[in-house]
C-alpha atoms as a PDB file:
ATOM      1  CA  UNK A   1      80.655  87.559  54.963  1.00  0.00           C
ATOM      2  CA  UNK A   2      77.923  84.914  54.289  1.00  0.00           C
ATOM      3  CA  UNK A   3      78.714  82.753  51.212  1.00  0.00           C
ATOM      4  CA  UNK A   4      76.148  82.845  47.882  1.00  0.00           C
ATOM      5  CA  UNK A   5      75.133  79.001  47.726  1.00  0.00           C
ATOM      6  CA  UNK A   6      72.856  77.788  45.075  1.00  0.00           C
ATOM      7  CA  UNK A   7      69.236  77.265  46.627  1.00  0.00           C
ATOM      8  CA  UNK A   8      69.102  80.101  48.133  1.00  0.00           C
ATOM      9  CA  UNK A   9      67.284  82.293  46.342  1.00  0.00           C
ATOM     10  CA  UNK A  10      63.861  80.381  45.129  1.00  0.00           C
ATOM     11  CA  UNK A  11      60.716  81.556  43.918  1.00  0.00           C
ATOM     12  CA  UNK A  12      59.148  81.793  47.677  1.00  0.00           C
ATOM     13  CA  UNK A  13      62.606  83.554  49.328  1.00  0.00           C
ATOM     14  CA  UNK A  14      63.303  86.243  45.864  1.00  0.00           C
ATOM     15  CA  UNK A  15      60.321  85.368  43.339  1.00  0.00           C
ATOM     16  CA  UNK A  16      58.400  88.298  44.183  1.00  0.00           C
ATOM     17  CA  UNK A  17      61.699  91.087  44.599  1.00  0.00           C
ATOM     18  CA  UNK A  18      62.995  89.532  41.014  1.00  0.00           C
ATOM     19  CA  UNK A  19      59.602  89.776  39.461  1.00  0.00           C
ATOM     20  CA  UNK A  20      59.118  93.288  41.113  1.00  0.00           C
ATOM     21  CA  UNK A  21      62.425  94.221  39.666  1.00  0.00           C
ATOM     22  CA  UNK A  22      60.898  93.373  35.744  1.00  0.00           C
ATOM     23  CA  UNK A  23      57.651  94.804  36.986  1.00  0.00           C
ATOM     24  CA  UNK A  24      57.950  96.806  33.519  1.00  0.00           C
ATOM     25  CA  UNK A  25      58.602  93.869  31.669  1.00  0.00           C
ATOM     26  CA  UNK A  26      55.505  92.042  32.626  1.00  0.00           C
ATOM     27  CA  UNK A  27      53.625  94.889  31.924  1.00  0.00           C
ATOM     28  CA  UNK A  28      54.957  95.221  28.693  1.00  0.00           C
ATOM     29  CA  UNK A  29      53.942  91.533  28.083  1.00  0.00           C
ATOM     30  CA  UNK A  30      50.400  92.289  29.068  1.00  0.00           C
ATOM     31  CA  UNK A  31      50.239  94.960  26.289  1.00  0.00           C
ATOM     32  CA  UNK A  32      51.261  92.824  23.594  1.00  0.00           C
ATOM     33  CA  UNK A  33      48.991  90.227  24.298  1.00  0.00           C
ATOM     34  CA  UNK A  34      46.662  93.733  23.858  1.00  0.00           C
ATOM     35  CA  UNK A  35      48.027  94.440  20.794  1.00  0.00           C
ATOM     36  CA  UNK A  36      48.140  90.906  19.600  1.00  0.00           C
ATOM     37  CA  UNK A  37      44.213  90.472  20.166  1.00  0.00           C
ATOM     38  CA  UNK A  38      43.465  93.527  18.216  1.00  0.00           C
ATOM     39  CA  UNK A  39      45.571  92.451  15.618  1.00  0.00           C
ATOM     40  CA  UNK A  40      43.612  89.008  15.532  1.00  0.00           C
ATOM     41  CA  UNK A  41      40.054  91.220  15.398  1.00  0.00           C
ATOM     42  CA  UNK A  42      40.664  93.655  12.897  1.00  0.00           C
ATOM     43  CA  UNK A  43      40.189  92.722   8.866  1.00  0.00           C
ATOM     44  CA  UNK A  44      42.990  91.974   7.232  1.00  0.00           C
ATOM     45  CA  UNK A  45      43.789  93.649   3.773  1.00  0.00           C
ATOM     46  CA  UNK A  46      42.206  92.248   0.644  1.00  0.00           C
ATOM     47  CA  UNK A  47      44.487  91.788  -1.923  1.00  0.00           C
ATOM     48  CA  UNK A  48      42.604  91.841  -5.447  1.00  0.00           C
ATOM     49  CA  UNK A  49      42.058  88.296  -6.720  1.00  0.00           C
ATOM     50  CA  UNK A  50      40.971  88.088 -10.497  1.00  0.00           C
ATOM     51  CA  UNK A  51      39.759  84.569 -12.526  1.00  0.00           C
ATOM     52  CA  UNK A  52      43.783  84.181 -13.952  1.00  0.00           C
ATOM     53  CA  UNK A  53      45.246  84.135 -10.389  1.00  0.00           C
ATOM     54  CA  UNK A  54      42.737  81.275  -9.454  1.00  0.00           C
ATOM     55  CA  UNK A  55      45.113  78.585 -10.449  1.00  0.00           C
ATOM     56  CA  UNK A  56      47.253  78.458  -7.474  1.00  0.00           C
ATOM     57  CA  UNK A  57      45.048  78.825  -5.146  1.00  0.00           C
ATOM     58  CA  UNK A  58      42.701  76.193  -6.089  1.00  0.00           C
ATOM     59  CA  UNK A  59      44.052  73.985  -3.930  1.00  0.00           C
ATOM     60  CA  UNK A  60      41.504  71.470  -1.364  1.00  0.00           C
ATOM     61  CA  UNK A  61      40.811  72.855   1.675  1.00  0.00           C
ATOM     62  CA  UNK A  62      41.739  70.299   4.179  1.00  0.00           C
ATOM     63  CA  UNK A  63      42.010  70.322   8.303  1.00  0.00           C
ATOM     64  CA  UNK A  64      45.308  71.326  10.346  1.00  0.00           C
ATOM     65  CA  UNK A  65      47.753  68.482  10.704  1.00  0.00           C
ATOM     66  CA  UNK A  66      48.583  70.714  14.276  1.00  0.00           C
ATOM     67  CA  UNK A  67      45.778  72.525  15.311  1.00  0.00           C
ATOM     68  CA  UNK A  68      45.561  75.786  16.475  1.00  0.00           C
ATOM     69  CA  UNK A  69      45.441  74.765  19.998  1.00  0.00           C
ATOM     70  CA  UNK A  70      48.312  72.761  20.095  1.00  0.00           C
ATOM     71  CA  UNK A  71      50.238  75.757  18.860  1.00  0.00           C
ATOM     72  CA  UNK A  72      50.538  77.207  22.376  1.00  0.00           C
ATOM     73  CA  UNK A  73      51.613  73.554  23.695  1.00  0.00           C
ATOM     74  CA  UNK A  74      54.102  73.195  21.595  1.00  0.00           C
ATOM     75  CA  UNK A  75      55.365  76.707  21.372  1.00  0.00           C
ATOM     76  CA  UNK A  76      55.117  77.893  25.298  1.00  0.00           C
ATOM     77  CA  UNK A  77      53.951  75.202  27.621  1.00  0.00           C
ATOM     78  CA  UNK A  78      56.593  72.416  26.133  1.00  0.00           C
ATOM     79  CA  UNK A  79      59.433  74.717  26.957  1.00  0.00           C
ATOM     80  CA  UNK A  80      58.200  75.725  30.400  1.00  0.00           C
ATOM     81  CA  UNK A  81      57.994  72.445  31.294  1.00  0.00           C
ATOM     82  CA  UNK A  82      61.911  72.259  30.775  1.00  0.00           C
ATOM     83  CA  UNK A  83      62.524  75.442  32.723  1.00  0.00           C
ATOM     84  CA  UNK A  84      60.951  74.205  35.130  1.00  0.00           C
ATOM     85  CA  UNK A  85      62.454  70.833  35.836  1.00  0.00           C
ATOM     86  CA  UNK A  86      66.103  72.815  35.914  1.00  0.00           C
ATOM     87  CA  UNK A  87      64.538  74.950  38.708  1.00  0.00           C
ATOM     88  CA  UNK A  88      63.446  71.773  40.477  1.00  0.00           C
ATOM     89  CA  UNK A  89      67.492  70.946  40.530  1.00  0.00           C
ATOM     90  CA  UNK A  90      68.868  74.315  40.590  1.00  0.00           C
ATOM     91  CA  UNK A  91      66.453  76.499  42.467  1.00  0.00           C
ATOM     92  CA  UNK A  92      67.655  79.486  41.247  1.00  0.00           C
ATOM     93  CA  UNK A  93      64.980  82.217  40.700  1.00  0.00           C
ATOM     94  CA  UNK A  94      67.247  84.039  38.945  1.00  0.00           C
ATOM     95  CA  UNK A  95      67.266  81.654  36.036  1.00  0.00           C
ATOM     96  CA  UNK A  96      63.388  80.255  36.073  1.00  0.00           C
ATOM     97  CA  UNK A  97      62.173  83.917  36.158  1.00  0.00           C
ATOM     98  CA  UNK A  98      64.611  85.320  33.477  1.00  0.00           C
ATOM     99  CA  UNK A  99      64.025  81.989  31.083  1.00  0.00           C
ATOM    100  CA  UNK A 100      59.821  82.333  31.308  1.00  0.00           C
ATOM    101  CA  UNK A 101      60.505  86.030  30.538  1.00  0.00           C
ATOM    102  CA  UNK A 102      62.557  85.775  27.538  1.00  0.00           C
ATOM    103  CA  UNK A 103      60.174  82.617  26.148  1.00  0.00           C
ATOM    104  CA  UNK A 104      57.092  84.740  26.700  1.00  0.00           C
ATOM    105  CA  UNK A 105      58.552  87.745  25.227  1.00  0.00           C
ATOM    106  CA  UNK A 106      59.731  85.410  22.302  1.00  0.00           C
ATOM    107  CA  UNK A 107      56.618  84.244  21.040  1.00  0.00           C
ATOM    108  CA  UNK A 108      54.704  87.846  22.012  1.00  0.00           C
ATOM    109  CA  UNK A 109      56.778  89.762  19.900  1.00  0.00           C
ATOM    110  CA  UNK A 110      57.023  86.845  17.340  1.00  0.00           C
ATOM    111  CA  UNK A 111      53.315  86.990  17.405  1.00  0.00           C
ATOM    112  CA  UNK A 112      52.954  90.585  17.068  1.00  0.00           C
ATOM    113  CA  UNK A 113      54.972  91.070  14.329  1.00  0.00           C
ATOM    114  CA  UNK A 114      53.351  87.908  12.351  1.00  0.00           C
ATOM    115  CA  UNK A 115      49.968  88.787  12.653  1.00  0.00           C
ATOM    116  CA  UNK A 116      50.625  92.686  11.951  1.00  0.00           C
ATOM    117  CA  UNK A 117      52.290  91.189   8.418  1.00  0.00           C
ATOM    118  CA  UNK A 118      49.419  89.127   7.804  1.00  0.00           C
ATOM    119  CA  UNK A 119      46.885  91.711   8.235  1.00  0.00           C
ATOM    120  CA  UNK A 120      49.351  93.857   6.213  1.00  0.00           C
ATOM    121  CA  UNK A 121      49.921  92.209   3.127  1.00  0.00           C
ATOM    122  CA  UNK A 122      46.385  89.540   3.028  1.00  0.00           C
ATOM    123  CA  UNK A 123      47.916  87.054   0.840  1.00  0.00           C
ATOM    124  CA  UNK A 124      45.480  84.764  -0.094  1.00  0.00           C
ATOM    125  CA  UNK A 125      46.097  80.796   1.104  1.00  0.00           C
ATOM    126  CA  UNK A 126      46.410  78.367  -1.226  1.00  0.00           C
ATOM    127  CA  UNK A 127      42.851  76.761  -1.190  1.00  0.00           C
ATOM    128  CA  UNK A 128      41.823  80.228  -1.157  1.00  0.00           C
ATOM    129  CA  UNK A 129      39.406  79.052  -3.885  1.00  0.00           C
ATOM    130  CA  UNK A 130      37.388  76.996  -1.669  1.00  0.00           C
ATOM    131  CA  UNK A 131      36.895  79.259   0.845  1.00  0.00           C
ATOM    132  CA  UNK A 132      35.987  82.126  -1.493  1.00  0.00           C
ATOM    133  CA  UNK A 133      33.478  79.837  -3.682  1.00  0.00           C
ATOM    134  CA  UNK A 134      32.639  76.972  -1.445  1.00  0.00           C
ATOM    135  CA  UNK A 135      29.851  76.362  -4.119  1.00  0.00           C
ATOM    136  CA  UNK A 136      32.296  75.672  -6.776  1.00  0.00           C
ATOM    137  CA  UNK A 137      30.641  78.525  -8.779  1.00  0.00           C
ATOM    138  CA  UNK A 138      33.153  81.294  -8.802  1.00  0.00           C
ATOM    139  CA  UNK A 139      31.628  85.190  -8.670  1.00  0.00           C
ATOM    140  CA  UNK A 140      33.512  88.058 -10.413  1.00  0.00           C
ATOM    141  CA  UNK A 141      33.064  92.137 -10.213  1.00  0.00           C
ATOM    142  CA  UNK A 142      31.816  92.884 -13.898  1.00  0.00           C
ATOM    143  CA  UNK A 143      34.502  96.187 -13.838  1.00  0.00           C
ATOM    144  CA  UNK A 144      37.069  95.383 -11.545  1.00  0.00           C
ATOM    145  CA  UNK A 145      37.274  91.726 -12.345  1.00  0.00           C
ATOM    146  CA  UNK A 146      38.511  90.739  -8.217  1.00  0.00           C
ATOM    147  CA  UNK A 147      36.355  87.951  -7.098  1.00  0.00           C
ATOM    148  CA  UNK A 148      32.838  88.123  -5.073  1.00  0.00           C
ATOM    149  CA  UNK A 149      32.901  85.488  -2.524  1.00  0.00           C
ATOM    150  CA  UNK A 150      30.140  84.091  -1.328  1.00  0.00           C
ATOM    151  CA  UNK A 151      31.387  81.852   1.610  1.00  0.00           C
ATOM    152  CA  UNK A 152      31.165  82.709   5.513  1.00  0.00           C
ATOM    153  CA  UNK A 153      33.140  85.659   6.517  1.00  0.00           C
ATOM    154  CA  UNK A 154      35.459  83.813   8.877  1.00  0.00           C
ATOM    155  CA  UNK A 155      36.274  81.758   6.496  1.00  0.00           C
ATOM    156  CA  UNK A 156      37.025  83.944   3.908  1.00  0.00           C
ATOM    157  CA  UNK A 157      38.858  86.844   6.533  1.00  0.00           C
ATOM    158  CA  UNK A 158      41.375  83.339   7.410  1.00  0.00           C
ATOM    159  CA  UNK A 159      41.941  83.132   4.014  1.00  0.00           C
ATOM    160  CA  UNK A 160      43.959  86.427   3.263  1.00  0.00           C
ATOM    161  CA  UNK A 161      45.918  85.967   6.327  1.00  0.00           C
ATOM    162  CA  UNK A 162      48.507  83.646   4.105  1.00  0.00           C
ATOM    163  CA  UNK A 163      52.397  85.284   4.672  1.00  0.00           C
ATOM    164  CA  UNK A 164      54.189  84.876   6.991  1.00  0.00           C
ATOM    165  CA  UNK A 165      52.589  81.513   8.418  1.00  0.00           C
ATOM    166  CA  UNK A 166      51.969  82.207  12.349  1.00  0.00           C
ATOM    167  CA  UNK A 167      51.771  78.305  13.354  1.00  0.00           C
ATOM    168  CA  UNK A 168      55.692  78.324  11.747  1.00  0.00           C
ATOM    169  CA  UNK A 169      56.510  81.732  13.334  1.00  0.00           C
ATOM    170  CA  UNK A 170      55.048  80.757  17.037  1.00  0.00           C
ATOM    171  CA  UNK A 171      57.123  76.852  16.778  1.00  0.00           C
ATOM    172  CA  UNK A 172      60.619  78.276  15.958  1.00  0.00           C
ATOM    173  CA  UNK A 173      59.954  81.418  18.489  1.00  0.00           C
ATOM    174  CA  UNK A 174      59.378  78.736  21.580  1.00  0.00           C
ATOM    175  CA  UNK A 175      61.463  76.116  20.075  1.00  0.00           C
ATOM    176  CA  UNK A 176      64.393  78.225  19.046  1.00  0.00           C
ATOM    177  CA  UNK A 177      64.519  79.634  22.616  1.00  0.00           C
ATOM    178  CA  UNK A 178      64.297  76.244  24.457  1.00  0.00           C
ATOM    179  CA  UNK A 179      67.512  74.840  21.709  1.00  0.00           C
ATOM    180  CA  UNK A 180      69.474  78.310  22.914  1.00  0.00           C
ATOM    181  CA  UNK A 181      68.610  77.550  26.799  1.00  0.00           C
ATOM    182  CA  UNK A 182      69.522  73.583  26.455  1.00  0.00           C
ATOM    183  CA  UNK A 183      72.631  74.742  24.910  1.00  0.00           C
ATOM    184  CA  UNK A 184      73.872  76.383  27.890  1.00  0.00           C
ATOM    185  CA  UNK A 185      72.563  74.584  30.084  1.00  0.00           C
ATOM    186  CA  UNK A 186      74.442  71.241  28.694  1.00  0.00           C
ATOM    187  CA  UNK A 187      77.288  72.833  27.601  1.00  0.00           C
ATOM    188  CA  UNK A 188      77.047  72.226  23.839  1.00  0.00           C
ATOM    189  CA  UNK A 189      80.054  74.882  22.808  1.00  0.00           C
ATOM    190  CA  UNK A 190      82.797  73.714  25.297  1.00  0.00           C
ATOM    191  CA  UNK A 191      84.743  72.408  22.396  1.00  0.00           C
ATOM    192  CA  UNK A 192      85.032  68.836  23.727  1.00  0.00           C
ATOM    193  CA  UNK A 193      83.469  67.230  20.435  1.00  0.00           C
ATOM    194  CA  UNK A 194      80.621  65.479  21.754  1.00  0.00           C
ATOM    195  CA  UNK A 195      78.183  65.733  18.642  1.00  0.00           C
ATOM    196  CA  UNK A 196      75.264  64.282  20.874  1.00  0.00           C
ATOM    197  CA  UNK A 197      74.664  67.751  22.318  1.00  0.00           C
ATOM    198  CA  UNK A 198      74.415  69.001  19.474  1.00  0.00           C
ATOM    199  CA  UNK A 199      71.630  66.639  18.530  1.00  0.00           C
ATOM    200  CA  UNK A 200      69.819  67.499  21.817  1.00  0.00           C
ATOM    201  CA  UNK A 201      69.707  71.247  20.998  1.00  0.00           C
ATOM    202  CA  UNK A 202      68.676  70.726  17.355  1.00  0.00           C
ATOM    203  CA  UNK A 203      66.322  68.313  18.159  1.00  0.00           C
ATOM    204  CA  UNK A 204      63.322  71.171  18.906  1.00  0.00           C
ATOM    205  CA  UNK A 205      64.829  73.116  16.002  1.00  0.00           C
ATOM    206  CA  UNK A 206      63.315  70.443  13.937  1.00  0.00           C
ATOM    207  CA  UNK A 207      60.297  69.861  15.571  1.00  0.00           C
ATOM    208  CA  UNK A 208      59.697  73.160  14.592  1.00  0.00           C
ATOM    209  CA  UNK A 209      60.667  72.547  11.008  1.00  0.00           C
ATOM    210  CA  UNK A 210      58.291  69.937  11.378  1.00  0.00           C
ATOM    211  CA  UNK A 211      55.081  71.892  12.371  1.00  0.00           C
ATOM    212  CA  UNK A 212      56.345  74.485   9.318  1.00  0.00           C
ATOM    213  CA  UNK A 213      56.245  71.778   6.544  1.00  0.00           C
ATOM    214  CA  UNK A 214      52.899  70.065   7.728  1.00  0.00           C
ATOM    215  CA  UNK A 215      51.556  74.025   7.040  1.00  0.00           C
ATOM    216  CA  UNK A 216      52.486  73.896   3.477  1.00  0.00           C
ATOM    217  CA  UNK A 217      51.428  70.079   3.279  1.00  0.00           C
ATOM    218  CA  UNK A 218      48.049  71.229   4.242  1.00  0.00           C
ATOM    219  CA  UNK A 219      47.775  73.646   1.507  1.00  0.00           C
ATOM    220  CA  UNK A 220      47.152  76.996   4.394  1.00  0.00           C
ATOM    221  CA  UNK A 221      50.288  78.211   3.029  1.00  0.00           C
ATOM    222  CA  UNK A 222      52.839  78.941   0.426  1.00  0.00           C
ATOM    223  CA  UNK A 223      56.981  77.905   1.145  1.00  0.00           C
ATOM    224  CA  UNK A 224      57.493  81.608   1.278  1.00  0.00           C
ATOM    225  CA  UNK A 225      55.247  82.312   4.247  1.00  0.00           C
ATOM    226  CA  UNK A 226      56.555  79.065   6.125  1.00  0.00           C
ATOM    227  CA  UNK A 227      59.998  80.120   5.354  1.00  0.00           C
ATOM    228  CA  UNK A 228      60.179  83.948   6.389  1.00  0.00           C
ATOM    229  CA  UNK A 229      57.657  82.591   9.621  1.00  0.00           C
ATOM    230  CA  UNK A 230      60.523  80.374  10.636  1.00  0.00           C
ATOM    231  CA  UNK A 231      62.924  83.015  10.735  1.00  0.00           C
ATOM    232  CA  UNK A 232      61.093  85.331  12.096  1.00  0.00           C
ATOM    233  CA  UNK A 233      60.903  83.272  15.243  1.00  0.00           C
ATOM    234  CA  UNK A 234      64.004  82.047  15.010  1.00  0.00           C
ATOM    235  CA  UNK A 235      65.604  85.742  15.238  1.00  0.00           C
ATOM    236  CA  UNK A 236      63.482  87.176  17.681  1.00  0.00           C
ATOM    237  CA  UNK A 237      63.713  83.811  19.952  1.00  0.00           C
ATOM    238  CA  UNK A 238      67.956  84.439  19.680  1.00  0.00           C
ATOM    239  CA  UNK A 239      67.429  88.285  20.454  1.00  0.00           C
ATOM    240  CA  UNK A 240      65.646  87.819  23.799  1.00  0.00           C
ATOM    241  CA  UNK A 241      67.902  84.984  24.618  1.00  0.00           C
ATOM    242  CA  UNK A 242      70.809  87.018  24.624  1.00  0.00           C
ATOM    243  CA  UNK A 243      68.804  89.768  26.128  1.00  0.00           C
ATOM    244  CA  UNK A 244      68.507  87.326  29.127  1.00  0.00           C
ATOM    245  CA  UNK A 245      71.675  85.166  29.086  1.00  0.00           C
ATOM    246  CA  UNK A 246      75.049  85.337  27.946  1.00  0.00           C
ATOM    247  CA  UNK A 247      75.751  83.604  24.213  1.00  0.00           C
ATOM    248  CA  UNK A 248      76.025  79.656  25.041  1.00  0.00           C
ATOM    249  CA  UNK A 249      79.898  79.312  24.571  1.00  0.00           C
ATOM    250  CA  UNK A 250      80.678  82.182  27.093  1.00  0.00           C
ATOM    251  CA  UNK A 251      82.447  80.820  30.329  1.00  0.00           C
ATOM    252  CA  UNK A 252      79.496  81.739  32.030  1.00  0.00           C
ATOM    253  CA  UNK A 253      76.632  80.618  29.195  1.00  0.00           C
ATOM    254  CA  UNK A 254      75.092  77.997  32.034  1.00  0.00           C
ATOM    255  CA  UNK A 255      73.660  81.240  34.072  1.00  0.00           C
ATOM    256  CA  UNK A 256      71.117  84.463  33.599  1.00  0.00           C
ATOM    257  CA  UNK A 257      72.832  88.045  32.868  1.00  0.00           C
ATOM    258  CA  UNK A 258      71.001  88.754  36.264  1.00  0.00           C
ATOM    259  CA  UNK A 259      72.863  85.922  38.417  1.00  0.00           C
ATOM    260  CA  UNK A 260      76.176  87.358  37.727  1.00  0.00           C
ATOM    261  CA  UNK A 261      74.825  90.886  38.245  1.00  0.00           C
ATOM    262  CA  UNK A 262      73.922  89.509  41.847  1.00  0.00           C
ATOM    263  CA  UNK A 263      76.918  88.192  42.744  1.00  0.00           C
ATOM    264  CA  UNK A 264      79.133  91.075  42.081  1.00  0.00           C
ATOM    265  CA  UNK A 265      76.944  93.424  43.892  1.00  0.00           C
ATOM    266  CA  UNK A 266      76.765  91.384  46.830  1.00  0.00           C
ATOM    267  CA  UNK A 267      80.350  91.104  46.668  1.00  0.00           C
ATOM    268  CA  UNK A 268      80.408  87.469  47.822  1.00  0.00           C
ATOM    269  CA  UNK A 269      82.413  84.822  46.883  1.00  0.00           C
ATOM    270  CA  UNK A 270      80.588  81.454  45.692  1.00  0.00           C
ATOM    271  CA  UNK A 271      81.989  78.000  46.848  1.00  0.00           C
ATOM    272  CA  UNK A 272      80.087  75.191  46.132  1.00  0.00           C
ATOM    273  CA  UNK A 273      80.722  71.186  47.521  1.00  0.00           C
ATOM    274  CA  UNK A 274      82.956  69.509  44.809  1.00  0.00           C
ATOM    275  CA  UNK A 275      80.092  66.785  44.675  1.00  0.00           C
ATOM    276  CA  UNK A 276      77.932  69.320  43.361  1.00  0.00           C
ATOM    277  CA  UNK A 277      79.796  70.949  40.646  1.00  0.00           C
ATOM    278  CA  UNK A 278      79.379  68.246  37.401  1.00  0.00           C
ATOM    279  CA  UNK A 279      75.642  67.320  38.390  1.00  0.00           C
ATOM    280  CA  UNK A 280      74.842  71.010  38.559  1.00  0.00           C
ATOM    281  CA  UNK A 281      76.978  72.028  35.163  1.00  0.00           C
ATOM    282  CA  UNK A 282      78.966  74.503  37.357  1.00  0.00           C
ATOM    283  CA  UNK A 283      82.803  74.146  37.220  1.00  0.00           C
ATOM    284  CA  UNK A 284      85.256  75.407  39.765  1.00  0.00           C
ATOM    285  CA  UNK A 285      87.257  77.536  37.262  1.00  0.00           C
ATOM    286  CA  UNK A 286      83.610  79.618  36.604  1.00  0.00           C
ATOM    287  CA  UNK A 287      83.346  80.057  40.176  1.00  0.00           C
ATOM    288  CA  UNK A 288      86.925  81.361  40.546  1.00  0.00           C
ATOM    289  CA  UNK A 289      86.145  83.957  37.560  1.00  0.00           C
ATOM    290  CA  UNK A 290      83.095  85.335  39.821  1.00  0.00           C
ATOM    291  CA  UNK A 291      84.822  85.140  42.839  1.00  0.00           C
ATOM    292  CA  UNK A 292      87.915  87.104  41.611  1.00  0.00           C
ATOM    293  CA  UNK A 293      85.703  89.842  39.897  1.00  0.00           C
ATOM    294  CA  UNK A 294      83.933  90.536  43.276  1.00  0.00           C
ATOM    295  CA  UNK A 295      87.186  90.807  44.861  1.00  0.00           C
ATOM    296  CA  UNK A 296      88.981  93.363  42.510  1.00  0.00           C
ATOM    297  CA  UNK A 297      86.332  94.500  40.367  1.00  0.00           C
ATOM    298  CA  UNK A 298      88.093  94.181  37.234  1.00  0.00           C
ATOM    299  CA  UNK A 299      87.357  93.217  33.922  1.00  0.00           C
ATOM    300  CA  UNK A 300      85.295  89.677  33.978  1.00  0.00           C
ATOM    301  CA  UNK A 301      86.212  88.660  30.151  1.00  0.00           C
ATOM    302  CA  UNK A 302      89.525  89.086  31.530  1.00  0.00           C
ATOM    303  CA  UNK A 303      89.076  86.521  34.205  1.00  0.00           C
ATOM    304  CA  UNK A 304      86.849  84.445  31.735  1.00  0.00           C
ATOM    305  CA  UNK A 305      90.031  84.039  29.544  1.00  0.00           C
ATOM    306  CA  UNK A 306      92.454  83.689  32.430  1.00  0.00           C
ATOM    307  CA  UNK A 307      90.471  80.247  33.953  1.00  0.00           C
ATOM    308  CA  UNK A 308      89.694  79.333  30.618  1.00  0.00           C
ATOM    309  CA  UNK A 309      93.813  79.206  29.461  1.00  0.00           C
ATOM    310  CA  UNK A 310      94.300  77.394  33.001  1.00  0.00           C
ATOM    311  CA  UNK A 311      91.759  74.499  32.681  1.00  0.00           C
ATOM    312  CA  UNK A 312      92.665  74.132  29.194  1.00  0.00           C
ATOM    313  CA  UNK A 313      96.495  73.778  30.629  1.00  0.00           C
ATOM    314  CA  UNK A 314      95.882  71.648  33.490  1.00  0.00           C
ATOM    315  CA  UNK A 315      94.248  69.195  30.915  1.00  0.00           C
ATOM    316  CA  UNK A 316      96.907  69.656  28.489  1.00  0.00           C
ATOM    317  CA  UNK A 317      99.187  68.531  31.443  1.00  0.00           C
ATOM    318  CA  UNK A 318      97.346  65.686  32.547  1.00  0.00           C
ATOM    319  CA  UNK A 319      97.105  63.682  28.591  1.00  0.00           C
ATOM    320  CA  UNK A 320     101.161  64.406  29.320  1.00  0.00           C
END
């Protein structure tokens, strides 16, 4: 039988059979950027605003420290960008297509759920003042005592659309994913102590810290709405991960759920050149667990554990 070697399925040999297979999934995606517009569109809720509430939300209304633009950069485009150079040494299809869908489905749902809350609850921002009386001459109802803006719409619509904070809520979604995807890709759980991985995967964990505190340094939100943004993104970011991949300190954490499903199907054994294995983060004993399961069938957590005890006692033999 023909032998599974990496680079050989690529987007122009399997990109449009793997994509065909999801054909659902991108759909889906296409409705919740539908859903997501409408969400953007609609009016928000007004909470009621009277004169003693004023206080702390009288706070200047100043520019974004990270614009609204940048939001998709940072967010979608940055991570890309590093699924995309693995593909350029890997050229597995199976990986590029299942790590764009989980990232887009990340910050979608992230994005759907963030902007139904805001229109939801309307929580004023805090310079909610300014954009209600941009006069400086605030206007109350005579019965009801909630305020009567008098700025421009926009403005004032923007300004109940406080909790959760989206720019937080988008960062952790993208970032969160890329720290999950770096950690299997680098191997950050193999319990060999080196700390500096661990520094590599947290590193866009804080950049989107980062982007969370320059929200509430800006006065657009409170430290409630940054806070329940960021994990927000952060939890729906580690549920499509693991919808995709396995969990980062599995045997097999380097590769996509789908990979796997391909090789026991085709019922193929993989052997790669030992030249190969470190640059491309694949180790002989993972191969042996695949190429065992296609043989017999069996269990593959079973075989997981079984090359797992053997490396760790053929390096247990060799510090002898």
């Amino acid at each position: 039988m023909p032998e599974i070697q990496l680079g050989a399925h690529t987007l122009r040999s399997h990109g449009v059979q793997v994509a065909r297979i999801h054909m659902h999934d991108w759909l889906i995606l296409f409705l919740l950027v539908g859903i997501d517009i409408v969400l953007n569109v609609i009016e928000p809720f007004h909470r009621y605003v009277g004169k003693d509430m004023m206080e702390d939300l009288m706070y200047p209304l100043k520019e974004n420290t990270v614009p609204f633009w940048a939001v998709p950069i940072i967010a979608i485009l940055l991570p890309f960008c590093v699924i995309l150079i693995y593909y350029f040494f890997r050229k597995d299809v199976y990986d590029f297509h299942q790590a764009t869908l989980g990232l887009l489905f990340s910050v979608l749902i992230t994005s759907v759920i963030t902007d139904a809350i805001k229109d939801g609850v309307g929580r004023p921002r805090p310079d909610f003042y300014w954009r209600c009386f941009p006069d400086n001459i605030p206007k109350f109802h005579n019965i009801t005592g909630d305020v009567a803006c008098t700025g421009f719409k926009s403005v004032i619509k923007e300004g109940h659309k406080s909790f959760p904070s989206g720019h937080t809520s988008w960062s952790f979604a993208g970032l969160s994913f890329l720290a999950w995807y770096l950690s299997g890709k680098i191997r950050c759980f193999d319990r060999r102590g080196h700390v500096a991985k661990l520094c590599i995967v947290f590193l866009p964990i804080l950049f989107a810290a980062m982007v969370g505190v320059s929200r509430v340094d800006d006065y657009w939100h409170h430290w409630q709405d940054v806070f329940t943004g960021g994990l927000i993104g952060l939890v729906m970011a580690s549920f499509c991960y693991l919808q995709f991949f396995p969990a980062p300190y599995d045997v097999d954490g380097w590769g996509p759920h789908s990979y796997f499903h391909m090789l026991e199907e085709s019922r193929n054994g993989v052997q790669l050149p030992s030249t190969n294995n470190d640059a491309l983060g694949v180790h002989p004993t993972e191969l042996e667990s695949v190429h065992v399961e296609s043989q017999h069938g069996s269990d593959r957590s079973y075989y997981r554990r079984d090359s797992r005890l053997n490396r760790d006692e053929r390096e247990s033999g060799i510090s002898q």
